[in-house]
N, C-alpha and C. Protein backbone atom coordinates (compact mmCIF):
# COMPACT_ATOMS: atom_id res chain seq x y z
N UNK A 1 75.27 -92.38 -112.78
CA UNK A 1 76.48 -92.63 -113.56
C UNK A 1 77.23 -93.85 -113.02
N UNK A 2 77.40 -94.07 -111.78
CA UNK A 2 77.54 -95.65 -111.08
C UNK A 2 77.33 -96.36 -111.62
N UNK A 3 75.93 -96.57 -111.88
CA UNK A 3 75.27 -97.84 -112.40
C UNK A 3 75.90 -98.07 -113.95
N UNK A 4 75.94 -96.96 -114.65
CA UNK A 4 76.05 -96.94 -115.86
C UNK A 4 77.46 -97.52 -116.49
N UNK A 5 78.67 -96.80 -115.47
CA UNK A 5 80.14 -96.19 -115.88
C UNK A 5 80.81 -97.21 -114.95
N UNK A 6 81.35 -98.63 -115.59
CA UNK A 6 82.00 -99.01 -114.46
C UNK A 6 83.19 -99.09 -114.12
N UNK A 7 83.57 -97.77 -115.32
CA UNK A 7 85.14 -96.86 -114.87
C UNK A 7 84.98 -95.58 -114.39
N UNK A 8 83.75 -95.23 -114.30
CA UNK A 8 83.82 -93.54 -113.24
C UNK A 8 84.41 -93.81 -112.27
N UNK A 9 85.09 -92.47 -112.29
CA UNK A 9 86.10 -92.22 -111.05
C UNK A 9 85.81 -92.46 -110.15
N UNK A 10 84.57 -92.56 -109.31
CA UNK A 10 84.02 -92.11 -108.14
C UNK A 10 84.79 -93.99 -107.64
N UNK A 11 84.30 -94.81 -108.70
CA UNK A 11 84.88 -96.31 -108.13
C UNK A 11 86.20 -96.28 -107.45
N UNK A 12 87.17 -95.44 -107.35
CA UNK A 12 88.33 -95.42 -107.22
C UNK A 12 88.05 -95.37 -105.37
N UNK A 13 87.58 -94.71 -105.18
CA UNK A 13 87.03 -94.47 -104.04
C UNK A 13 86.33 -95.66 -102.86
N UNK A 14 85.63 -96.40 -103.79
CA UNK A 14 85.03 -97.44 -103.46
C UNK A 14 85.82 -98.51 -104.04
N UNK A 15 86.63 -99.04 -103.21
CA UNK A 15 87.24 -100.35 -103.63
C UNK A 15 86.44 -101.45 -103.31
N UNK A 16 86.81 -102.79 -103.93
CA UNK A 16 86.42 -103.91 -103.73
C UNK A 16 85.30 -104.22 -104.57
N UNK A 17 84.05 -105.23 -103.95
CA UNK A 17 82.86 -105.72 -104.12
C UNK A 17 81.65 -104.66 -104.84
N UNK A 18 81.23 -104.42 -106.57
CA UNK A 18 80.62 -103.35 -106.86
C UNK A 18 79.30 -103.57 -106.12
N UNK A 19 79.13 -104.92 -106.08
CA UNK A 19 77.49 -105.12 -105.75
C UNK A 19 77.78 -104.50 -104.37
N UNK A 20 78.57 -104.85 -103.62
CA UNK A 20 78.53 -104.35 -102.05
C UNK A 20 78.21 -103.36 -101.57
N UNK A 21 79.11 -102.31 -102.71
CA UNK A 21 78.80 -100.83 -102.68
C UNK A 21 77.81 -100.36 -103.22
N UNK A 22 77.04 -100.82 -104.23
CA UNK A 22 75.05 -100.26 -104.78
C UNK A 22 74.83 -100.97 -103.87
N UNK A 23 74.92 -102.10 -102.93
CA UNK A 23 73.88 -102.31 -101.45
C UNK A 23 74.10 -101.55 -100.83
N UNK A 24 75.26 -100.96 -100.25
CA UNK A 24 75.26 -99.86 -99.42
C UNK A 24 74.87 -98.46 -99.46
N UNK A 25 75.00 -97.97 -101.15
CA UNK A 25 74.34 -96.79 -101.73
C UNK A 25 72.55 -97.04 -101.32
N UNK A 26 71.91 -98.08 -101.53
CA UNK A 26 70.62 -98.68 -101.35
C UNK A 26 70.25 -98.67 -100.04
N UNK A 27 71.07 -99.01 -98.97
CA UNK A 27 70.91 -99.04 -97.83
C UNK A 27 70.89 -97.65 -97.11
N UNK A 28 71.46 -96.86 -97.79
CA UNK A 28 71.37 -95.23 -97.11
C UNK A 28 70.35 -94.73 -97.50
N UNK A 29 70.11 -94.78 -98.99
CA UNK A 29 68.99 -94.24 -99.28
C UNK A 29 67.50 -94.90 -98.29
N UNK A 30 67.70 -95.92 -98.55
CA UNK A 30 66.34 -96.34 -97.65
C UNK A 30 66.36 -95.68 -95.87
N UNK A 31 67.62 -95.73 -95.83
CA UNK A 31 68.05 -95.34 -93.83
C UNK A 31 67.26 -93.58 -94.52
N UNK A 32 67.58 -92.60 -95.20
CA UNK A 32 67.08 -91.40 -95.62
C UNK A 32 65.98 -91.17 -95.55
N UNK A 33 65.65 -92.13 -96.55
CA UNK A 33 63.50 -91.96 -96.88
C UNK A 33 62.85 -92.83 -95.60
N UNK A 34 63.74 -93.74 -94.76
CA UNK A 34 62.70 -93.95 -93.60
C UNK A 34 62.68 -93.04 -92.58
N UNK A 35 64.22 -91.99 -92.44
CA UNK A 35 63.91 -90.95 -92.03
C UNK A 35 62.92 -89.67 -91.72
N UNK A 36 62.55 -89.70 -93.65
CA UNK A 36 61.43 -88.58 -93.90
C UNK A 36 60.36 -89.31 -93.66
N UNK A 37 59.76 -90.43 -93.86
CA UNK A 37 58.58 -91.23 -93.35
C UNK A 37 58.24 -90.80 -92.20
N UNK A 38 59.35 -91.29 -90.98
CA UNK A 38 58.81 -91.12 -89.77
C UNK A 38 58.60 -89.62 -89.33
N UNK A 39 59.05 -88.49 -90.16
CA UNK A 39 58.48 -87.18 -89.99
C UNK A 39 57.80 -86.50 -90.51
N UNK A 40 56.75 -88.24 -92.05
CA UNK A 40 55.77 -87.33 -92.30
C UNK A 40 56.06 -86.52 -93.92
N UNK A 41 57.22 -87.56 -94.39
CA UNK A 41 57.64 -86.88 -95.81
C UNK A 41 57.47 -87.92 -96.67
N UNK A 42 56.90 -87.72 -97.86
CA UNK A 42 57.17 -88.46 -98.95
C UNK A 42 57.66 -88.20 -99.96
N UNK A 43 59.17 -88.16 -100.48
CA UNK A 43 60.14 -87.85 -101.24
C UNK A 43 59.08 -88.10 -103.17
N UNK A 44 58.22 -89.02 -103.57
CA UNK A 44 57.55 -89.33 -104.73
C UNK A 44 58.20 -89.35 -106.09
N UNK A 45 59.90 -89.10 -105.79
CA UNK A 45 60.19 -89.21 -107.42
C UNK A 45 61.92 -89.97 -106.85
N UNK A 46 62.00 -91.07 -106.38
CA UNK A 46 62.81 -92.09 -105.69
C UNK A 46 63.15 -92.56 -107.02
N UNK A 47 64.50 -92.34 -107.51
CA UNK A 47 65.24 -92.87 -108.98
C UNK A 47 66.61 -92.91 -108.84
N UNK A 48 67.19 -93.88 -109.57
CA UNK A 48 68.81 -93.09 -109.08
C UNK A 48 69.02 -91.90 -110.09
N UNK A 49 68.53 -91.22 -111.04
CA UNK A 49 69.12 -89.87 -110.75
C UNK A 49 69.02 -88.98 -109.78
N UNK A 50 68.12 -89.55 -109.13
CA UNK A 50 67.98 -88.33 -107.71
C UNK A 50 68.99 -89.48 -106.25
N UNK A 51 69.66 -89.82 -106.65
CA UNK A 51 71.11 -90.21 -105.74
C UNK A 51 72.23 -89.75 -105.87
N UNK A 52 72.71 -88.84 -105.12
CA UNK A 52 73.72 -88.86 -105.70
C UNK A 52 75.31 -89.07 -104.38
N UNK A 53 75.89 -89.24 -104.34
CA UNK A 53 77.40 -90.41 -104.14
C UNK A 53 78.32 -88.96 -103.86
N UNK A 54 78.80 -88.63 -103.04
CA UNK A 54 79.95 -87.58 -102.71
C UNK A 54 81.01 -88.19 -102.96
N UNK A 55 81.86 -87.10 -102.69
CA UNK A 55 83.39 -87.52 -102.94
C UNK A 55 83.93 -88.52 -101.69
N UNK A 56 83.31 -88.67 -100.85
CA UNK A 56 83.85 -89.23 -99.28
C UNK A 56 82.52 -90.70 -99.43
N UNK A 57 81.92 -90.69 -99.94
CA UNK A 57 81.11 -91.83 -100.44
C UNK A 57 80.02 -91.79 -99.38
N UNK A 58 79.28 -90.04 -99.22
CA UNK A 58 78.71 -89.82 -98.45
C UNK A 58 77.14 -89.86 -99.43
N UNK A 59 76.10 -90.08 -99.18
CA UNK A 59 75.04 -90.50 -99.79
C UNK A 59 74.05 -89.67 -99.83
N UNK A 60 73.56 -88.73 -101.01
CA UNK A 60 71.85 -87.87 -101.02
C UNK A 60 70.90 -87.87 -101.85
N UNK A 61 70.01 -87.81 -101.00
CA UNK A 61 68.95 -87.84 -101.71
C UNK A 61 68.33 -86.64 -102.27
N UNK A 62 68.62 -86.20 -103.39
CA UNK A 62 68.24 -85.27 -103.86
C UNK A 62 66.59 -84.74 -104.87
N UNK A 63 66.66 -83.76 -105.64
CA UNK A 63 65.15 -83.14 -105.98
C UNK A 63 63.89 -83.29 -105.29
N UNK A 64 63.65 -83.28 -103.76
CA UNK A 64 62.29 -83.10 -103.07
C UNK A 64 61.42 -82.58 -103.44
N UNK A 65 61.04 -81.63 -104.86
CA UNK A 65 60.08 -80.66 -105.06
C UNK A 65 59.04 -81.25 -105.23
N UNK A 66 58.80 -82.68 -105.45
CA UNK A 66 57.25 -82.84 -105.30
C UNK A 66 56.48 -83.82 -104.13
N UNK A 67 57.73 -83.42 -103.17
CA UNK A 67 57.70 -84.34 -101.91
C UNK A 67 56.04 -83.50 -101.53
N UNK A 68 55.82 -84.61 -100.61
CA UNK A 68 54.39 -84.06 -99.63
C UNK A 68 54.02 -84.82 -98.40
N UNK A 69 53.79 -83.72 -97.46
CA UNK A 69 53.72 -84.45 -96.16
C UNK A 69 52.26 -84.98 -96.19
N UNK A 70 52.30 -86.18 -95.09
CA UNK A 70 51.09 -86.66 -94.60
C UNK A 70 51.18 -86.91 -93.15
N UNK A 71 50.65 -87.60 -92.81
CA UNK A 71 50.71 -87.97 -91.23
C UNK A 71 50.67 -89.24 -91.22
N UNK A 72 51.79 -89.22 -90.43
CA UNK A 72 52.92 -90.53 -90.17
C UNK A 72 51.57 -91.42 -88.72
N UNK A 73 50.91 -90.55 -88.01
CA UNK A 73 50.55 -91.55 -87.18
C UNK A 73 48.73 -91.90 -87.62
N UNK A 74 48.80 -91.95 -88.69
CA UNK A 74 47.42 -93.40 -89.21
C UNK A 74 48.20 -94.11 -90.13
């Protein structure tokens, strides 16, 4: 809805620079999924509906159900 709405409320929250803030939404998500990488997770359905933005402009990555592990060391 971010991307979409560039009067959703949630902007109120996020002042300033919009691009600044989808780099920084972008930048968590990637800090997230390199998380699950290095333990071997692959999240497989990476979209922004599966982002979603808290009230504190805290960042998740949501619907894992068709995540699947592999092994991170080959």
């Amino acid at each position: 809805a971010l991307i979409a709405q560039s009067e959703h409320p949630a902007w109120s929250a996020r002042p300033g620079d919009r691009l600044v803030a989808h780099l920084e939404i972008l930048m968590q998500v990637c800090r997230t999924l390199h998380f699950a990488h290095k333990r071997g997770v692959l999240h497989l359905d990476v979209k922004p509906e599966n982002v979603m933005v808290g009230d504190f402009g805290e960042v998740y990555v949501v619907d894992w159900g068709i995540a699947r592990r592999f092994d991170p060391s080959s």
